[in-house]
Structure formats: C-alpha cells, structure tokens
Protein backbone atom coordinates (compact mmCIF):
# COMPACT_ATOMS: atom_id res chain seq x y z
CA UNK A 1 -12.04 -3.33 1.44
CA UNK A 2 -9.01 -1.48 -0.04
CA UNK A 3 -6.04 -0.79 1.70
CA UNK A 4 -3.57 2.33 0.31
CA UNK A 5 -0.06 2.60 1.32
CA UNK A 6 1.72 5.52 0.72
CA UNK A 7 5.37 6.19 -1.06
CA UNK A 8 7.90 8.58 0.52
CA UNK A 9 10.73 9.68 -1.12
CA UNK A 10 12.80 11.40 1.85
CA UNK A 11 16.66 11.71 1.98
CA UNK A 12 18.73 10.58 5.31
CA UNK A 13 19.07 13.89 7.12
CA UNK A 14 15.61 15.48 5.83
CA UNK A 15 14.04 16.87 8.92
CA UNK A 16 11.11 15.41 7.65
CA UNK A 17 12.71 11.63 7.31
CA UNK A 18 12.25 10.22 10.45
CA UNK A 19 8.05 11.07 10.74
CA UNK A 20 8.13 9.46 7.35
CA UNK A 21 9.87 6.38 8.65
CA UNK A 22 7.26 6.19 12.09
CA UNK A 23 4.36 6.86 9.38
CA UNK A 24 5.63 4.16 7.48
CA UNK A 25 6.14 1.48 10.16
CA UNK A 26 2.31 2.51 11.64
CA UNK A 27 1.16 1.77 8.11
CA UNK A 28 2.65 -1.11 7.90
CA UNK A 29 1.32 -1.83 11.67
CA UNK A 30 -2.33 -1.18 10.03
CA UNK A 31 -1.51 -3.41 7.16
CA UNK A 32 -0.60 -5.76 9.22
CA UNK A 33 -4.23 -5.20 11.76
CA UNK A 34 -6.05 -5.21 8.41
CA UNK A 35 -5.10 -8.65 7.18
CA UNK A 36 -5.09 -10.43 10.81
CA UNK A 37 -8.73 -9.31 11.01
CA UNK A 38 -9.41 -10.75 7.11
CA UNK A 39 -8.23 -14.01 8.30
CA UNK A 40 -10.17 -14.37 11.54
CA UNK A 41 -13.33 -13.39 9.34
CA UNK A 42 -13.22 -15.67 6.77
CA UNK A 43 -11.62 -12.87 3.99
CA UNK A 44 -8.84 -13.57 2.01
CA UNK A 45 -6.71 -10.98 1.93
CA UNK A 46 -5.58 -9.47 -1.45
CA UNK A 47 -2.64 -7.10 -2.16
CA UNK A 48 -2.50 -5.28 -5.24
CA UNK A 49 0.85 -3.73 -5.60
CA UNK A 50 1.62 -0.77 -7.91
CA UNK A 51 5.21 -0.11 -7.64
CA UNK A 52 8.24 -1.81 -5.79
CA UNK A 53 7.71 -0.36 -2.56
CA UNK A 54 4.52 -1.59 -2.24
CA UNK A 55 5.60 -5.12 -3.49
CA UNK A 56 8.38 -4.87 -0.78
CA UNK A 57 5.83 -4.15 1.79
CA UNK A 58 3.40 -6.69 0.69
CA UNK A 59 6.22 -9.39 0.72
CA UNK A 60 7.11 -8.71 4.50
CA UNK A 61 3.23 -8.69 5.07
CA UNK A 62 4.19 -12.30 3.75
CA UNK A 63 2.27 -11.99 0.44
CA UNK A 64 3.92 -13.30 -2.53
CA UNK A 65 3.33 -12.61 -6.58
CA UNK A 66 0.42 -14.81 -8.72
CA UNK A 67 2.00 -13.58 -11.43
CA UNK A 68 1.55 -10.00 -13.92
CA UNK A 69 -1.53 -8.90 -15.37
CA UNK A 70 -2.11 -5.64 -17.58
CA UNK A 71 -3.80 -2.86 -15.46
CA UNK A 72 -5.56 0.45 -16.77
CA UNK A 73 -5.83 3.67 -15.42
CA UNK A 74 -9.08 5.36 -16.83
CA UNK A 75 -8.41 8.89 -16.98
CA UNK A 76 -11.16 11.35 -15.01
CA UNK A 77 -13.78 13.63 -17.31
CA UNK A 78 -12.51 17.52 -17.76
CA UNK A 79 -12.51 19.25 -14.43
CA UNK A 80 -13.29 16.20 -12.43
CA UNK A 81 -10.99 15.15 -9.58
CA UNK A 82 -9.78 11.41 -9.47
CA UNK A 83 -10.19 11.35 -6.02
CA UNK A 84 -13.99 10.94 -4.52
C-alpha cells in the first residue's frame, strides 16, 4: 500500500490558499485513516518521505527518521509517461 501526499506551494492571500490548506488537512485526515487501519490489521506502517514537507507531515503522523539511505529515480523509456 502506498500513500502520496501532495506539496503546495501557495502564498497567504492566493485565492487558491485556503482549498490548499482544507486539501491538506483532509490528506493528512486520510493519512491519518490509513495508518489507524495498518495497526488494527497487523501492518506496520511505513513512511517514506521525499522532501521536508512530507517529513513534517510524517512526524505529526508521529513517525520518526531510521536514519538516510541513497534513493534512485529510474528515468522512463522515450515517450513513456512516469505515471501508470
């Protein structure tokens, strides 16, 4: 099971700010569904974090590091979309 959580980048006063701050807090809601139901199953939930807001999230999800590892991104063939 992965579990995606998105970046915004929206200044105070964008008319788009405040849906990114309710999309934000329901993803985090979700996040938050997703590792309750991990925990009554028997799964232990992972959290792979990319960047710093992710990191941030996962560490109010109450998460905390294992320590750095190298990751790779494999590029996709000529013409191919990364996304399935």
């Amino acid at each position: 099971m992965a579990l995606a959580v998105l970046d915004f980048h929206f200044l105070a006063g964008d008319p788009l700010h405040e849906h990114a701050l309710l999309l934000f807090k329901l993803l985090r809601a979700v996040a938050a569904a997703l590792i309750l139901y991990c925990l009554e199953h028997g799964i232990e939930p992972c959290w792979d974090a990319a960047n710093e807001p992710s990191a941030a999230l996962a560490r109010q999800l109450g998460f905390h590091s294992t320590g750095k590892y190298e990751a790779y991104r494999l590029k996709p063939p000529e013409g191919k979309s990364a996304v399935s």
